[in-house]
N, C-alpha and C. Protein backbone atom coordinates (compact mmCIF):
# COMPACT_ATOMS: atom_id res chain seq x y z
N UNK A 1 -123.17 -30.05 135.86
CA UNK A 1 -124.43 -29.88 136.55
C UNK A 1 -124.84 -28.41 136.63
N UNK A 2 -123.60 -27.26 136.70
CA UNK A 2 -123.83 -25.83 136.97
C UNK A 2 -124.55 -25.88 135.80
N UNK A 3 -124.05 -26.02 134.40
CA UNK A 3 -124.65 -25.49 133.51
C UNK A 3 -126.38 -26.04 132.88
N UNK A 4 -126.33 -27.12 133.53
CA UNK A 4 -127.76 -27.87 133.24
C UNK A 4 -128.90 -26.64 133.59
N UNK A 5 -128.77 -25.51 134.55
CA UNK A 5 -129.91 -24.97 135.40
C UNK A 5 -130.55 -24.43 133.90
N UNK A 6 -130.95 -23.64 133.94
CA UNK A 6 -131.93 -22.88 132.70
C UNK A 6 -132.69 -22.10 133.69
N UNK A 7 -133.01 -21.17 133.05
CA UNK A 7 -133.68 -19.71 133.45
C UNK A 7 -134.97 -19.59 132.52
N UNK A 8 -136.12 -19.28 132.61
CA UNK A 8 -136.95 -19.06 131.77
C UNK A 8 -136.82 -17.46 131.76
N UNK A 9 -136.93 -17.07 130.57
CA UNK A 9 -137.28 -15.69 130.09
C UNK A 9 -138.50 -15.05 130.85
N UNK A 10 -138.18 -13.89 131.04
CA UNK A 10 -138.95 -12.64 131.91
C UNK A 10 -140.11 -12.65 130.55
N UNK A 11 -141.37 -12.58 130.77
CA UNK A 11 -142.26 -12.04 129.84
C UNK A 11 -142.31 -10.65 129.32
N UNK A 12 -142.37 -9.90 128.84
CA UNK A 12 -142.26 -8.48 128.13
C UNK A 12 -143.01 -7.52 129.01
N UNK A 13 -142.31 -7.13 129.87
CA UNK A 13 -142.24 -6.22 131.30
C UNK A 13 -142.98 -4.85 130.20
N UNK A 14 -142.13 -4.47 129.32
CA UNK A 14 -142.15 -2.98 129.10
C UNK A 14 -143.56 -2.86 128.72
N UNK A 15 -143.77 -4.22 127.62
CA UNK A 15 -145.32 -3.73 126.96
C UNK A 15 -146.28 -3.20 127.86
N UNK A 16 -146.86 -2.01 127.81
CA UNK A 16 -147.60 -1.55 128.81
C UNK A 16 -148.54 -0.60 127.76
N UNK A 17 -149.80 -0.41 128.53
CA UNK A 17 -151.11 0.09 127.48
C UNK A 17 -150.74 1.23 127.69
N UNK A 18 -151.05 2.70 126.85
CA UNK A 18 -150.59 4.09 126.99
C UNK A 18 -151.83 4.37 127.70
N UNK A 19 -151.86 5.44 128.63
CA UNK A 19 -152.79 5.94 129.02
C UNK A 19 -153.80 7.22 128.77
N UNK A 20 -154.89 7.54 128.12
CA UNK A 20 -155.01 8.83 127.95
C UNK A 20 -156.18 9.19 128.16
N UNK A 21 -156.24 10.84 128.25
CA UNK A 21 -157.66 11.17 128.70
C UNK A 21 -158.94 11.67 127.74
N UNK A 22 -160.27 10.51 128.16
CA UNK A 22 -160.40 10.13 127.10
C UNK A 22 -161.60 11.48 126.72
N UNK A 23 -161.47 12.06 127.91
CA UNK A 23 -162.63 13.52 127.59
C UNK A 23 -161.31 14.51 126.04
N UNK A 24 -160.29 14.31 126.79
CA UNK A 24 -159.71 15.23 125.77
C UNK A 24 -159.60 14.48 124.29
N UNK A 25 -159.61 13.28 124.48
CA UNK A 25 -159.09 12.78 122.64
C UNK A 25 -160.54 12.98 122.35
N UNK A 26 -161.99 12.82 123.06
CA UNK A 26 -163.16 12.71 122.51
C UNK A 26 -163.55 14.54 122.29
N UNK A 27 -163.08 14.91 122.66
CA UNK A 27 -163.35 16.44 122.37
C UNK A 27 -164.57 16.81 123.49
N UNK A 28 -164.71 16.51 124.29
CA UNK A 28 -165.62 16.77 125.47
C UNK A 28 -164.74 17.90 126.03
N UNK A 29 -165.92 18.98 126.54
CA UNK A 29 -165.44 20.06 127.37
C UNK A 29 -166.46 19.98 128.78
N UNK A 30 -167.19 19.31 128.71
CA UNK A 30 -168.61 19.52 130.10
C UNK A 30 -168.69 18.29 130.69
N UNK A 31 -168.80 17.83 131.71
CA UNK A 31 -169.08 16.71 132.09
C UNK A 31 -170.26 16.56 132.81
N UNK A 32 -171.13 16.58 132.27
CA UNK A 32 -172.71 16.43 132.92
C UNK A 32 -173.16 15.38 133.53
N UNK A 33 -173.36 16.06 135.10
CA UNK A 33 -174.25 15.54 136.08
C UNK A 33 -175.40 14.69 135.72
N UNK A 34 -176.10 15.20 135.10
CA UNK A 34 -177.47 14.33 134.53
C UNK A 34 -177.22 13.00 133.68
N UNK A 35 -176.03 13.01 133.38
CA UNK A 35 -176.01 11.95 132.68
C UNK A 35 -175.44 10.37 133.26
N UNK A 36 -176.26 9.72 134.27
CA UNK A 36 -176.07 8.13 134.76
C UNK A 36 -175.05 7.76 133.77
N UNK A 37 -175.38 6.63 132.72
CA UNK A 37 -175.04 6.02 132.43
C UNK A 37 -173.42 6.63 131.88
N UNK A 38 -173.19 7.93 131.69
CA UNK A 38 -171.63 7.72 131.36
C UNK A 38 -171.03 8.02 132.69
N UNK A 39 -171.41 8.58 133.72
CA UNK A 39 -170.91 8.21 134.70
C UNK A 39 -170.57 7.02 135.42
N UNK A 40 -171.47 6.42 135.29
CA UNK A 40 -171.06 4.59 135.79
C UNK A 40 -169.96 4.08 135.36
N UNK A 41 -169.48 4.21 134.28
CA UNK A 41 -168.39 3.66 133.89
C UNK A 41 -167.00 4.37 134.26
N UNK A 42 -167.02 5.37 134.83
CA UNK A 42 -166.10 6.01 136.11
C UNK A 42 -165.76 5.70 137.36
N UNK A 43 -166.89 4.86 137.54
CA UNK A 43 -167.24 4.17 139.22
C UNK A 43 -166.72 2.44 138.89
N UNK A 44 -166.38 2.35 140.16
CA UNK A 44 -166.19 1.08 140.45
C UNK A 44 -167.32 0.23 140.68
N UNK A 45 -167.72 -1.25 140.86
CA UNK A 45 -168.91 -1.96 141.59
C UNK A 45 -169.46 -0.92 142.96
N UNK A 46 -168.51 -0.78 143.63
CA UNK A 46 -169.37 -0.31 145.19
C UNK A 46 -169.94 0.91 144.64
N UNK A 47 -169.45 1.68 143.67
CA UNK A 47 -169.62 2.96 143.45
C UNK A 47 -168.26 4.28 144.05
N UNK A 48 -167.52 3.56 143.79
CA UNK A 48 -166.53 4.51 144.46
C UNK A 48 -165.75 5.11 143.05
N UNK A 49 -165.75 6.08 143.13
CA UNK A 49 -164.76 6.93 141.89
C UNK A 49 -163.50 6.48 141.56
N UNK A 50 -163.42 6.05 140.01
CA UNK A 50 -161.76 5.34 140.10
C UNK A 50 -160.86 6.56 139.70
N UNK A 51 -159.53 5.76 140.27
CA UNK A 51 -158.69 6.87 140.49
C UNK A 51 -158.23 7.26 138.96
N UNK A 52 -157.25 8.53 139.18
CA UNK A 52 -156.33 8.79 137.76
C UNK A 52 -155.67 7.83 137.33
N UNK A 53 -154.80 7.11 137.63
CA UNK A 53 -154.05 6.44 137.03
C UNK A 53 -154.92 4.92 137.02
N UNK A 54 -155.71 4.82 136.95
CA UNK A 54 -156.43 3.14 136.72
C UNK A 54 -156.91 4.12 135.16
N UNK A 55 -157.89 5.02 135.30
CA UNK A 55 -158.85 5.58 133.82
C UNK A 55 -158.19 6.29 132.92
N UNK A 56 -156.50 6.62 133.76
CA UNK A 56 -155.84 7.73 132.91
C UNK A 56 -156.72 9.32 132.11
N UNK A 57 -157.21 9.47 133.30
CA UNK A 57 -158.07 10.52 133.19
C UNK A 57 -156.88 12.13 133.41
N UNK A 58 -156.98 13.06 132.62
CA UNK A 58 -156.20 14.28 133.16
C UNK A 58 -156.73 14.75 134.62
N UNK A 59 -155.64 15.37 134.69
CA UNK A 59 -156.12 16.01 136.55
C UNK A 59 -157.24 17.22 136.59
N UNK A 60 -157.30 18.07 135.65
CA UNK A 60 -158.35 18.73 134.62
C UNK A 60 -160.03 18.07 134.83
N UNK A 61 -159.71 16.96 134.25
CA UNK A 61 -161.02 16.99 134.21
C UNK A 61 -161.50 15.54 135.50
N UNK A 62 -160.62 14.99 136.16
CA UNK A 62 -160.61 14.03 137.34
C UNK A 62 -161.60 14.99 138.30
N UNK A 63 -161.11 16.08 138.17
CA UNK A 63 -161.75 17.26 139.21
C UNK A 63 -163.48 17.41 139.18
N UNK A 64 -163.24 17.65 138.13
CA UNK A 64 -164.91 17.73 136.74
C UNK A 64 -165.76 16.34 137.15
N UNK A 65 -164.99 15.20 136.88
CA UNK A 65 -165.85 13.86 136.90
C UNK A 65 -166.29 14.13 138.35
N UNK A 66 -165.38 14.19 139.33
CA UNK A 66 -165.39 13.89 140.97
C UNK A 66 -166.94 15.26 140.98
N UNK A 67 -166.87 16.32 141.06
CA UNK A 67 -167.50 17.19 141.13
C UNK A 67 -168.88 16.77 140.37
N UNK A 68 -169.26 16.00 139.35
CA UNK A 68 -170.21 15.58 138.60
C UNK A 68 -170.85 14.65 139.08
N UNK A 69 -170.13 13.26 140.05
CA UNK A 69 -170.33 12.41 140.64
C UNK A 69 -170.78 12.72 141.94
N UNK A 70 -170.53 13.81 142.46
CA UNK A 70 -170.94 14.15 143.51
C UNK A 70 -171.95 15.50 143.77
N UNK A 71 -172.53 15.98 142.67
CA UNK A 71 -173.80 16.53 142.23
C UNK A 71 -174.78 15.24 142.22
N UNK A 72 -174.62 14.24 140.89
CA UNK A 72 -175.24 13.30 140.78
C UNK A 72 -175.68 12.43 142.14
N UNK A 73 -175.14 12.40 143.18
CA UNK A 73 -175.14 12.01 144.36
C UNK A 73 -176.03 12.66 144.98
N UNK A 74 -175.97 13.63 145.12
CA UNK A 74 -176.35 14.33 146.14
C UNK A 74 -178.44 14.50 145.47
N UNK A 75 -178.18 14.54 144.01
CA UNK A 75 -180.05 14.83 143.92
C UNK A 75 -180.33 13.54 143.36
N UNK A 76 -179.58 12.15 143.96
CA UNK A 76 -180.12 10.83 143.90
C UNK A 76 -180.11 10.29 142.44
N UNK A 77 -179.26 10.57 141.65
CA UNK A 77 -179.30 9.96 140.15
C UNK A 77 -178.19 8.98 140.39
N UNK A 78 -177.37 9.20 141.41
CA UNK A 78 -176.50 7.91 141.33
C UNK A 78 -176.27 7.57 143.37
N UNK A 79 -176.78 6.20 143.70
CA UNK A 79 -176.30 5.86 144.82
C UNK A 79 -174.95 6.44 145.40
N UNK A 80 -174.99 6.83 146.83
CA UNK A 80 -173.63 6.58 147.67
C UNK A 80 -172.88 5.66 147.61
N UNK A 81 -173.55 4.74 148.00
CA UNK A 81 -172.85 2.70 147.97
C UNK A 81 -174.04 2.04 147.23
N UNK A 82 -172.81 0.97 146.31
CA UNK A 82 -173.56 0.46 145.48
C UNK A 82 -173.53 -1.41 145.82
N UNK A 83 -174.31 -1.77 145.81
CA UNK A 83 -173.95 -3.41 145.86
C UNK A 83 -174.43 -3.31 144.42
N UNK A 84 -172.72 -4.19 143.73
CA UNK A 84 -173.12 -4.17 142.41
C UNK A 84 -173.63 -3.57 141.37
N UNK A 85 -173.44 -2.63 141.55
CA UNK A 85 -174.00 -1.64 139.91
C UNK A 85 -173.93 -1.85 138.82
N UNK A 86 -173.28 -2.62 138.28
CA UNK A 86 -172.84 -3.26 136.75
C UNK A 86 -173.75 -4.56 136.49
């Protein structure tokens, strides 16, 4: 009976996506305020800034986005709180 039990196999833990930043592989040096639409895709639904390790963004330029997002904020090109932005 001990030996009847069976174990199912762990699914492949390690496979994991690499993370990288995608201003540096794209060769971007500026991250411009004026520009909505590539900012949105930095933001979450409410509009809240996603973190480093969800966008795998460098700490370099996390600084840059945050600082861009919050220009853009401030002269109304992108909401505080968003219901739904996407």
């Amino acid at each position: 009976m001990a030996q009847d039990v069976r174990y199912l196999s762990p699914v492949n833990i390690d496979i994991k996506k690499d993370k990288y930043c995608r201003f540096q592989k794209s060769g971007i040096k500026f991250v411009d305020y004026k520009d909505a639409n590539f900012l949105l895709k930095l933001l979450n639904e409410q509009g809240k800034i996603l973190p480093r390790r969800i966008t795998g963004t460098s700490s370099k330029f996390q600084s840059r986005v945050n600082k861009a997002v919050k220009r853009a904020r401030h002269i109304a090109i992108l909401p505080y709180v968003g219901d739904q932005l996407r």
